[in-house]
PDB file of N, CA and C in Angstrom:
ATOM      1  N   UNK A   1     119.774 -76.702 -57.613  1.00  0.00           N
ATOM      2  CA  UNK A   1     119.807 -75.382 -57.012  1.00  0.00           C
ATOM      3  C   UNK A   1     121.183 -74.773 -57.285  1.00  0.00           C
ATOM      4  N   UNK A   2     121.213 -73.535 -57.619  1.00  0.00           N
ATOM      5  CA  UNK A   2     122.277 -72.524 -58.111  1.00  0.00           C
ATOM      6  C   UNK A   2     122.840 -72.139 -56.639  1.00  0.00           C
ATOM      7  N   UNK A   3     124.028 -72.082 -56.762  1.00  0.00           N
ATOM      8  CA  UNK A   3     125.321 -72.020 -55.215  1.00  0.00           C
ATOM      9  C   UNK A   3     124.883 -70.699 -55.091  1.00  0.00           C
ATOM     10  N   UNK A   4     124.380 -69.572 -56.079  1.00  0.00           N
ATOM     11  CA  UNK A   4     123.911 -68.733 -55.790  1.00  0.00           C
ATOM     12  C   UNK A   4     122.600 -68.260 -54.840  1.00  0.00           C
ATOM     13  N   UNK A   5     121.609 -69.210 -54.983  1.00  0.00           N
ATOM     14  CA  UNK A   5     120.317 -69.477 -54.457  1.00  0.00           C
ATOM     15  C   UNK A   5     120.714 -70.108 -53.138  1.00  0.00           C
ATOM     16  N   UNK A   6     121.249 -71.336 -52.492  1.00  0.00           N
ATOM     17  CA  UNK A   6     122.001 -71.622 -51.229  1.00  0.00           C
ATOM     18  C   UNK A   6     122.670 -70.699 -50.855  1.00  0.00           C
ATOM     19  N   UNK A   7     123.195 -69.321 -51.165  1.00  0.00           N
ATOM     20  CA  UNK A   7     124.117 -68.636 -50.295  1.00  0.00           C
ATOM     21  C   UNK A   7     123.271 -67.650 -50.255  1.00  0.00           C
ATOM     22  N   UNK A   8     121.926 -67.259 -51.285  1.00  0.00           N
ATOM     23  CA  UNK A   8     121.027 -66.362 -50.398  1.00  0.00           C
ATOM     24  C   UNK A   8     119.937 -66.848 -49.637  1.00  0.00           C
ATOM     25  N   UNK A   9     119.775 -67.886 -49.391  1.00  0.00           N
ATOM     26  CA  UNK A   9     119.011 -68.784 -48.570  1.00  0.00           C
ATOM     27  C   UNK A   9     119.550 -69.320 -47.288  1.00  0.00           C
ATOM     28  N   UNK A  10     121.170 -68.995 -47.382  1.00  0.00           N
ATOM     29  CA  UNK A  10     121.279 -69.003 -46.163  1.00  0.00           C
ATOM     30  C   UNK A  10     120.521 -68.753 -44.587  1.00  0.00           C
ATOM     31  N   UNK A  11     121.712 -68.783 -43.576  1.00  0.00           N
ATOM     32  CA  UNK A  11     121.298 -68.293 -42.539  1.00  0.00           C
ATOM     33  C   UNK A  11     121.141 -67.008 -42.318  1.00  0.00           C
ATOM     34  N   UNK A  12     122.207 -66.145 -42.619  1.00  0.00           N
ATOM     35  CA  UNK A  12     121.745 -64.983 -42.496  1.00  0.00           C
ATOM     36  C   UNK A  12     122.339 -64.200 -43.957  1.00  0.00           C
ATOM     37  N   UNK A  13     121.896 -63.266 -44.474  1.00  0.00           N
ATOM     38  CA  UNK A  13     121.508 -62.754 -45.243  1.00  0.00           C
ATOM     39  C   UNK A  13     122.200 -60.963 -45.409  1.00  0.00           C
ATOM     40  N   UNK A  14     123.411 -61.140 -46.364  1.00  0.00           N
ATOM     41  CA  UNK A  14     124.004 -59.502 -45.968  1.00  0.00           C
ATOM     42  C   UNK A  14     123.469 -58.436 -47.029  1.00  0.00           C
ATOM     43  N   UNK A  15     123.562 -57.075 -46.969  1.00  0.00           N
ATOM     44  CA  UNK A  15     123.659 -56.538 -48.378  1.00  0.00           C
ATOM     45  C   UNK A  15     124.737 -55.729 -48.181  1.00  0.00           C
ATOM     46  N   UNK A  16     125.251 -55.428 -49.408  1.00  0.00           N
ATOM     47  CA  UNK A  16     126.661 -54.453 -49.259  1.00  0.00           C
ATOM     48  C   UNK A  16     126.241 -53.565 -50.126  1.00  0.00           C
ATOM     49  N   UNK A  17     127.004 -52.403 -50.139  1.00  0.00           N
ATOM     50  CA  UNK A  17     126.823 -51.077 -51.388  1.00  0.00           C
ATOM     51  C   UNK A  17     127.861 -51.399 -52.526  1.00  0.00           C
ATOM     52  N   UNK A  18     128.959 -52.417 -52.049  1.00  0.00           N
ATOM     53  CA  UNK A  18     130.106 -52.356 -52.918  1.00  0.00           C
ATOM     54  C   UNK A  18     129.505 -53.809 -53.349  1.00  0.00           C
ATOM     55  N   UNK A  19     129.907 -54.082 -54.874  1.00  0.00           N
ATOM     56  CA  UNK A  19     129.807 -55.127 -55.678  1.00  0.00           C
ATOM     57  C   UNK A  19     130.520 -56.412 -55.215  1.00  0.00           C
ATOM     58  N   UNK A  20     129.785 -57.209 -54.606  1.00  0.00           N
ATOM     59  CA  UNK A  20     130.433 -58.532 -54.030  1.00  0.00           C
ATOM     60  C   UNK A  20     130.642 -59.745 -54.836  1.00  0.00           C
ATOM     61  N   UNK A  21     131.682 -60.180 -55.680  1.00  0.00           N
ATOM     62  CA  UNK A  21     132.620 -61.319 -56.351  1.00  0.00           C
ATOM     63  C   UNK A  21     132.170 -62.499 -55.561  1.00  0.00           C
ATOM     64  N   UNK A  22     131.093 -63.460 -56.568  1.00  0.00           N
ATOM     65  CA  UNK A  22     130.325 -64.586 -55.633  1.00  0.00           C
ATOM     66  C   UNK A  22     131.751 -66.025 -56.544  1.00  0.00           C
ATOM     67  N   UNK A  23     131.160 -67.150 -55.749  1.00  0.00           N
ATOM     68  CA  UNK A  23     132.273 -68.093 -56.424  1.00  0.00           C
ATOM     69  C   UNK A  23     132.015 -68.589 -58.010  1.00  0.00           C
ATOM     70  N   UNK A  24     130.802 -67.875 -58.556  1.00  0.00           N
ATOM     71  CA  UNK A  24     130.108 -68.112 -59.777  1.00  0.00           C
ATOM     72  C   UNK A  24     130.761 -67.079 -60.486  1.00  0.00           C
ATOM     73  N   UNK A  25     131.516 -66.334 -60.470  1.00  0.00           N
ATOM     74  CA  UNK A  25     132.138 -64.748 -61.282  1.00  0.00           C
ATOM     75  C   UNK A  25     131.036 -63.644 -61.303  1.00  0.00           C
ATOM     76  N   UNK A  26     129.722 -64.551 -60.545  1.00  0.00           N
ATOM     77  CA  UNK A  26     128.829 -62.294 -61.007  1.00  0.00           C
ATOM     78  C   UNK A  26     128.817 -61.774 -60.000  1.00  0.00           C
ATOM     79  N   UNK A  27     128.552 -60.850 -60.065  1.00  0.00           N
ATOM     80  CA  UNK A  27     128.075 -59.864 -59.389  1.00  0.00           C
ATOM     81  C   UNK A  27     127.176 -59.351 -58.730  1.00  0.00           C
ATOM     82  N   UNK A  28     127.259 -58.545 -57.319  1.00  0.00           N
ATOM     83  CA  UNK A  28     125.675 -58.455 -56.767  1.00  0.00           C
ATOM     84  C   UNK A  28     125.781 -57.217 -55.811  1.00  0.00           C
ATOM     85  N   UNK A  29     124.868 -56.324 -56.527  1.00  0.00           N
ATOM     86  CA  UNK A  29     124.795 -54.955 -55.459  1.00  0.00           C
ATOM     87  C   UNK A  29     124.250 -55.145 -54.346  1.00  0.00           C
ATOM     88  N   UNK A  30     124.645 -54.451 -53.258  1.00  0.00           N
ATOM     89  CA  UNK A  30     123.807 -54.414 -52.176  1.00  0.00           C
ATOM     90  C   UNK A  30     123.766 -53.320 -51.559  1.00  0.00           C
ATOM     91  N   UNK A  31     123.504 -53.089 -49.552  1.00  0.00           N
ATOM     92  CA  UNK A  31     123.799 -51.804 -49.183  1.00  0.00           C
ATOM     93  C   UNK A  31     124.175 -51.820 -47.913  1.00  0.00           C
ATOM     94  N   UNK A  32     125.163 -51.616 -46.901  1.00  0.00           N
ATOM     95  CA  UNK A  32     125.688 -51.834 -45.731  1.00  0.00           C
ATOM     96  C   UNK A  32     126.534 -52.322 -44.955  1.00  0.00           C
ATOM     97  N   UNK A  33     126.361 -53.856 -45.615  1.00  0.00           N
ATOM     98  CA  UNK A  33     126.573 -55.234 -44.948  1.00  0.00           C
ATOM     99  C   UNK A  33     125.901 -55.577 -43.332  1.00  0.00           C
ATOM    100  N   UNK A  34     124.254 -55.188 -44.098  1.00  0.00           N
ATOM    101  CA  UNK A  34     123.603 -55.240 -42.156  1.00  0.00           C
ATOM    102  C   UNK A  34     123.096 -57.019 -42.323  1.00  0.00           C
ATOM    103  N   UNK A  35     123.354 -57.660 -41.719  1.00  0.00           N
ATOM    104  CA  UNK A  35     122.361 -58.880 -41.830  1.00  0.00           C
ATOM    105  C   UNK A  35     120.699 -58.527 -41.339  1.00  0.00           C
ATOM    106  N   UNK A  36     119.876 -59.076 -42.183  1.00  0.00           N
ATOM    107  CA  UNK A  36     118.630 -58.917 -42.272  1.00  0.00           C
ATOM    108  C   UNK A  36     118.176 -60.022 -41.448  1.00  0.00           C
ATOM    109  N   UNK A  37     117.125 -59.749 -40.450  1.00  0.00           N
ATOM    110  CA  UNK A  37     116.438 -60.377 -39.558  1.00  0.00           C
ATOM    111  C   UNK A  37     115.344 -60.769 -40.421  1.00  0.00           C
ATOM    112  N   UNK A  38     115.066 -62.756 -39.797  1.00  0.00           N
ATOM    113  CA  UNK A  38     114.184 -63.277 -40.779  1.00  0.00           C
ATOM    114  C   UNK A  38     112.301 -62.379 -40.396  1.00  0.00           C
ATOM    115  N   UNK A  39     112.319 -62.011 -39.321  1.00  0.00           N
ATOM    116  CA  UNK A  39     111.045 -61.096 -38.824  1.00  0.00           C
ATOM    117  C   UNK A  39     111.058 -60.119 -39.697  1.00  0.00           C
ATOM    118  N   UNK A  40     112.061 -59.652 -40.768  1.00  0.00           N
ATOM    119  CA  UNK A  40     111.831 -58.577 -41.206  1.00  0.00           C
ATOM    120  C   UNK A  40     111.964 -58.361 -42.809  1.00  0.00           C
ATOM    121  N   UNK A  41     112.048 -59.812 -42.936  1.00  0.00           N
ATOM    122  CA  UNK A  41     112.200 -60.275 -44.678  1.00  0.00           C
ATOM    123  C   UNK A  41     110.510 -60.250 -45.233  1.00  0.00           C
ATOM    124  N   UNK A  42     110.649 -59.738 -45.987  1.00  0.00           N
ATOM    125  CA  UNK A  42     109.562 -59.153 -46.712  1.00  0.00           C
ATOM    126  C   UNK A  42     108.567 -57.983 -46.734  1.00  0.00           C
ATOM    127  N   UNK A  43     108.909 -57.219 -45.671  1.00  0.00           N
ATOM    128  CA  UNK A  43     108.256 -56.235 -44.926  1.00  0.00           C
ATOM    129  C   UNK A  43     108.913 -55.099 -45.335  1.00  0.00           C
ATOM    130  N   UNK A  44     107.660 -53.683 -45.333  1.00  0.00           N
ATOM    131  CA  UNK A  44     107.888 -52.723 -45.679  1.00  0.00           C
ATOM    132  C   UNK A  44     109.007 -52.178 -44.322  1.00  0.00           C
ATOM    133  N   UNK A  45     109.929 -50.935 -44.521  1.00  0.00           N
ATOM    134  CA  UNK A  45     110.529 -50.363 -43.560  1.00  0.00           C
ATOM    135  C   UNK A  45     109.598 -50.314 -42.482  1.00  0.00           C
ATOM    136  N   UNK A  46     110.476 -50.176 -41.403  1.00  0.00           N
ATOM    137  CA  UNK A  46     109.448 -49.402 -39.955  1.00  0.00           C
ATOM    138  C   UNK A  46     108.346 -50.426 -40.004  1.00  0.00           C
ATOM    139  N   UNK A  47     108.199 -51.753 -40.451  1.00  0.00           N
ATOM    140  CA  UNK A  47     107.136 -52.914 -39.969  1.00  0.00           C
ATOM    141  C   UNK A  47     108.479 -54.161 -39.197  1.00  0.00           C
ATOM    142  N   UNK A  48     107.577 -55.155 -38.232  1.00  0.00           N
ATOM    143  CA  UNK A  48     108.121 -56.382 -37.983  1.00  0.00           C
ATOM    144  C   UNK A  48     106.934 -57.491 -37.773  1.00  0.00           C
ATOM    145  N   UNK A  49     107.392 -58.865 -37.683  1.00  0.00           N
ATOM    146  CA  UNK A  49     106.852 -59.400 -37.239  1.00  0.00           C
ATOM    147  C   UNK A  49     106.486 -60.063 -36.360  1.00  0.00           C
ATOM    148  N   UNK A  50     106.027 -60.205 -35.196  1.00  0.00           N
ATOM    149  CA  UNK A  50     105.810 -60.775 -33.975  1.00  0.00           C
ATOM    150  C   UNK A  50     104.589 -61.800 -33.825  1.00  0.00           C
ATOM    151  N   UNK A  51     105.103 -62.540 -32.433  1.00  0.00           N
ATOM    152  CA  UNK A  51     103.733 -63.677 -32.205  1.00  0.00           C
ATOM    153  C   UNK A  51     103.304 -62.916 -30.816  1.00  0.00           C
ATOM    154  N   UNK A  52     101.656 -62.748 -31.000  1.00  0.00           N
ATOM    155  CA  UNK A  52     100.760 -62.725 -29.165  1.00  0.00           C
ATOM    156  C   UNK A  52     100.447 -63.542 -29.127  1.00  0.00           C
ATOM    157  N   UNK A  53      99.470 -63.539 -28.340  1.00  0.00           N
ATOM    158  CA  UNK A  53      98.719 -64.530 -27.531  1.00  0.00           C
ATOM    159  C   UNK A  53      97.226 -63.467 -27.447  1.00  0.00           C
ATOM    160  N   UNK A  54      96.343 -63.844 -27.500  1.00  0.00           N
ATOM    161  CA  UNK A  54      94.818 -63.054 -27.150  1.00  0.00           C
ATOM    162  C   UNK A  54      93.784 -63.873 -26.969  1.00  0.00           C
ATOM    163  N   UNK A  55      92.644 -63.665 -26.241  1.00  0.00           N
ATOM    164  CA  UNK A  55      91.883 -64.210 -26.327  1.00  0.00           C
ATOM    165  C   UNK A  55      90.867 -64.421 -27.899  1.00  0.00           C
ATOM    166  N   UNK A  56      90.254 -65.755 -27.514  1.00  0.00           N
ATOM    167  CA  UNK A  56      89.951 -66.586 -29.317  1.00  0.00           C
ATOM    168  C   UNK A  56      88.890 -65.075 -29.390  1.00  0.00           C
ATOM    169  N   UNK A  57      88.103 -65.385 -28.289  1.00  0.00           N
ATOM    170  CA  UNK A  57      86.650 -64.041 -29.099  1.00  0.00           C
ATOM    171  C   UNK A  57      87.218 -62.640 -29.331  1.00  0.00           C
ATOM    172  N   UNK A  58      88.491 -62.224 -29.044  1.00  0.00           N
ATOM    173  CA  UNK A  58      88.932 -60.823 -29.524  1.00  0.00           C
ATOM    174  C   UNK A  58      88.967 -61.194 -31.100  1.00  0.00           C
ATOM    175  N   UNK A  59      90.072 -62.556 -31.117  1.00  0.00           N
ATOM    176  CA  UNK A  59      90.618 -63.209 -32.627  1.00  0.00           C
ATOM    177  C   UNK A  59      89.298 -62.925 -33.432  1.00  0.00           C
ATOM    178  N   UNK A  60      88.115 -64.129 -32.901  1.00  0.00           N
ATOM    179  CA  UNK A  60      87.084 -64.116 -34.133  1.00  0.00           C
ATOM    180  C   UNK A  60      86.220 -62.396 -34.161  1.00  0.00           C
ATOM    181  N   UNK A  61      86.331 -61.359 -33.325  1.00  0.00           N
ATOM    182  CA  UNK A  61      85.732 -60.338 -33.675  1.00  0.00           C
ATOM    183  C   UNK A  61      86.821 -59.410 -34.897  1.00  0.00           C
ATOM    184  N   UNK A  62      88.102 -59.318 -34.573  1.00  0.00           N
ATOM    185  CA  UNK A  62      89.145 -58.557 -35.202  1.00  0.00           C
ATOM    186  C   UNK A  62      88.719 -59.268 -36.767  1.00  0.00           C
ATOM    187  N   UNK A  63      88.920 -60.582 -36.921  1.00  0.00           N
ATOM    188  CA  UNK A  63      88.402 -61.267 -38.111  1.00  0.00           C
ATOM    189  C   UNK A  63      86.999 -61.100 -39.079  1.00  0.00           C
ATOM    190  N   UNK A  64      85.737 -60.471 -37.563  1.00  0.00           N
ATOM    191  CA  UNK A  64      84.788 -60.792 -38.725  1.00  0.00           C
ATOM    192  C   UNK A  64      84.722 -58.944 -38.978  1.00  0.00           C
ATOM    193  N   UNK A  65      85.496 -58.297 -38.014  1.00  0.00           N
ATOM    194  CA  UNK A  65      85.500 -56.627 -38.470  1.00  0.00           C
ATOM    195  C   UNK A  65      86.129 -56.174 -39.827  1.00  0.00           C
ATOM    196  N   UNK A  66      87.332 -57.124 -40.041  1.00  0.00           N
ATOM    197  CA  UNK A  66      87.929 -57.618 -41.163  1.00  0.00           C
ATOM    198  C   UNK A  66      87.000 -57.653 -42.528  1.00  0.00           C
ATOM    199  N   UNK A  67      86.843 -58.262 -41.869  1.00  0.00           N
ATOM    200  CA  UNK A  67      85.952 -58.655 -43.285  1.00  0.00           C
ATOM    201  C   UNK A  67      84.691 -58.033 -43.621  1.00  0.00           C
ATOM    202  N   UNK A  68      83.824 -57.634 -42.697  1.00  0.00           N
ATOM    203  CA  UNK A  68      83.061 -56.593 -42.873  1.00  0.00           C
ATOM    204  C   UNK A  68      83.617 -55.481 -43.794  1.00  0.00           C
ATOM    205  N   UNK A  69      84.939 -54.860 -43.065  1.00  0.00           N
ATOM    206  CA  UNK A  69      85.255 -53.150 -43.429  1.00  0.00           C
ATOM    207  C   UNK A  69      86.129 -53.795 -44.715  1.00  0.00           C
ATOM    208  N   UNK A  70      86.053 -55.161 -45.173  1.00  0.00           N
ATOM    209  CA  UNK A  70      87.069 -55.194 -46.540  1.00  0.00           C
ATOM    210  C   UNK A  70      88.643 -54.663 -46.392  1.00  0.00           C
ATOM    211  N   UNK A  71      88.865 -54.801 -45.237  1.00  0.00           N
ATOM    212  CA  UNK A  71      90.190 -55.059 -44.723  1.00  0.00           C
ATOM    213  C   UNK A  71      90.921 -55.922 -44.723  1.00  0.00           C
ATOM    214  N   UNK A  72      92.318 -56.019 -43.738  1.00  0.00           N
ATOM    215  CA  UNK A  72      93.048 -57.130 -43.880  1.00  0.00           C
ATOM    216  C   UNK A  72      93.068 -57.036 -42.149  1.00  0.00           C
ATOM    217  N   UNK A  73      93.528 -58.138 -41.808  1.00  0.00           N
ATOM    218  CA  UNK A  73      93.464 -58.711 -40.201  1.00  0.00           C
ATOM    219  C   UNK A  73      94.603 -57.106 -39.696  1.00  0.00           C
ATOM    220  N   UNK A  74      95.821 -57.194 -40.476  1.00  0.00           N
ATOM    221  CA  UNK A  74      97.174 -56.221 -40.133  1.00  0.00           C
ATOM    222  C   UNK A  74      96.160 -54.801 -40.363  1.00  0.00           C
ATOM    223  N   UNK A  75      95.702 -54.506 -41.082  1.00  0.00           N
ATOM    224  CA  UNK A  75      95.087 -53.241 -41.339  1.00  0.00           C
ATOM    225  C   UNK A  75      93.933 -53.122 -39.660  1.00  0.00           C
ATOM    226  N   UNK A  76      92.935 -53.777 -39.274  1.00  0.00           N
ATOM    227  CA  UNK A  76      92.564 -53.646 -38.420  1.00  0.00           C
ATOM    228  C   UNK A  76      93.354 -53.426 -37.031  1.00  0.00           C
ATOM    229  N   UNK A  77      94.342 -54.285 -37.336  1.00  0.00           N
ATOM    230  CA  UNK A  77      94.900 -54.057 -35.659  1.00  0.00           C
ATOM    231  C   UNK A  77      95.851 -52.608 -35.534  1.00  0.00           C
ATOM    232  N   UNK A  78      96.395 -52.749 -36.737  1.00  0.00           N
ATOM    233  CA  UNK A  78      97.284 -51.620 -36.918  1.00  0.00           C
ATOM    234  C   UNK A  78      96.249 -49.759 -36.551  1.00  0.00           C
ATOM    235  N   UNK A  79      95.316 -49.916 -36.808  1.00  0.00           N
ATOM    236  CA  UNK A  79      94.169 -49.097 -36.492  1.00  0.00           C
ATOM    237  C   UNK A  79      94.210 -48.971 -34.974  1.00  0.00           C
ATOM    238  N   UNK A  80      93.761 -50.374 -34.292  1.00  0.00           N
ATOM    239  CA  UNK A  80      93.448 -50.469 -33.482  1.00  0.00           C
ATOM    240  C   UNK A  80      94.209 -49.912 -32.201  1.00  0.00           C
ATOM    241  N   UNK A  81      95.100 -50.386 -32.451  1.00  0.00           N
ATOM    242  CA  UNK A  81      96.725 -49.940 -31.884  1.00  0.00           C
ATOM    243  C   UNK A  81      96.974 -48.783 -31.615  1.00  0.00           C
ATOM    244  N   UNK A  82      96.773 -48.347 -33.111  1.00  0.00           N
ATOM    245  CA  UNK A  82      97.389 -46.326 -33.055  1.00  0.00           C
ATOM    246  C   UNK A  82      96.454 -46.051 -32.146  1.00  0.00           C
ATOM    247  N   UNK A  83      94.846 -46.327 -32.266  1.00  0.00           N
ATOM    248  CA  UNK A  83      94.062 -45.406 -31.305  1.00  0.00           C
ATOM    249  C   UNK A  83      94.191 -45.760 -30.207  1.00  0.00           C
ATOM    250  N   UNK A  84      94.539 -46.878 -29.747  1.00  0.00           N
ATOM    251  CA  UNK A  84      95.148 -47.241 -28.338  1.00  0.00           C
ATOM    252  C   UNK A  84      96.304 -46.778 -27.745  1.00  0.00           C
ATOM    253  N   UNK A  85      97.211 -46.429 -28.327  1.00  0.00           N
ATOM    254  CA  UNK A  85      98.534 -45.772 -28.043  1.00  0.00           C
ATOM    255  C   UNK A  85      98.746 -44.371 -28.497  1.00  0.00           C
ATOM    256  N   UNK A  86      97.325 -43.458 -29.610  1.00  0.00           N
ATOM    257  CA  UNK A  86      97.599 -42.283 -29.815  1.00  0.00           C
ATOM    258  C   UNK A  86      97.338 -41.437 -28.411  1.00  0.00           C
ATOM    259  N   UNK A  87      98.649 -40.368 -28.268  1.00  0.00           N
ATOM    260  CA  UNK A  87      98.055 -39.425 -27.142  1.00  0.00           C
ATOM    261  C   UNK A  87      98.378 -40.382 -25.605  1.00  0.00           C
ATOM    262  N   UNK A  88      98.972 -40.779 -25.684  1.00  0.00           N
ATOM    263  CA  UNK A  88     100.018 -41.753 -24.148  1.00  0.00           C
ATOM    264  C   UNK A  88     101.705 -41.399 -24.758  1.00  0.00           C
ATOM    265  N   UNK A  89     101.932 -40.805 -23.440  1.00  0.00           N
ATOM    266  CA  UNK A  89     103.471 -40.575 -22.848  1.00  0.00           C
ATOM    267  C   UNK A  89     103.973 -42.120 -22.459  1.00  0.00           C
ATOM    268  N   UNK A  90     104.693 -42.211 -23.389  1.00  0.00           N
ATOM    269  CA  UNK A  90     105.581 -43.558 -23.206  1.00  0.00           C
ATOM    270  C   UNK A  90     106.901 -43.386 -22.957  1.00  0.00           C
ATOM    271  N   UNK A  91     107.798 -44.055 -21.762  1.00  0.00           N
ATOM    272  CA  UNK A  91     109.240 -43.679 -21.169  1.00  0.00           C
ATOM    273  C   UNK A  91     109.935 -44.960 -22.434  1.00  0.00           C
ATOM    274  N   UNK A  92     110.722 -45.159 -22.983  1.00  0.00           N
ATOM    275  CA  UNK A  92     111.794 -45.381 -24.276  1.00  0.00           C
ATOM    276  C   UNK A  92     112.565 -45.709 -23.311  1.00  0.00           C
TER     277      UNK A  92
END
């Protein structure tokens, strides 16, 4: 494994805008220096990832609606959600 690959595999994970001098001589753009939360590595902006808890027969219906409408499990709930929370005053 490349000292490069261990220092982005680290624990936490920066990006900078300015060109950061690794102990290998290259180089590596980035943007900020925000450390990236592992809930949020791989995910489009404005997504995260979280764990519930639900009951199993919500699980196996969300699953077989899934698959019926040729969806994905995230695509159903994400549906499900908005129409549950579209049109409610929420205090922030």
């Amino acid at each position: 494994m490349h000292k490069f690959q261990m220092v982005y595999t680290a624990y936490k994970v920066y990006e900078t805008k300015r060109f950061i001098k690794f102990d290998l001589g290259r180089t590596k753009e980035a943007s900020n220096m925000v450390p990236i939360k592992t809930s949020q590595r791989g995910l489009q902006n404005g997504w995260t990832r979280n764990t519930f808890i639900l009951r199993k027969e919500y699980l196996e219906k969300v699953k077989a609606l899934a698959y019926w409408e040729r969806k994905t499990i995230k695509e159903v709930m994400d549906e499900a959600l908005g129409s549950y929370l579209k049109g409610r005053k929420i205090k922030s």
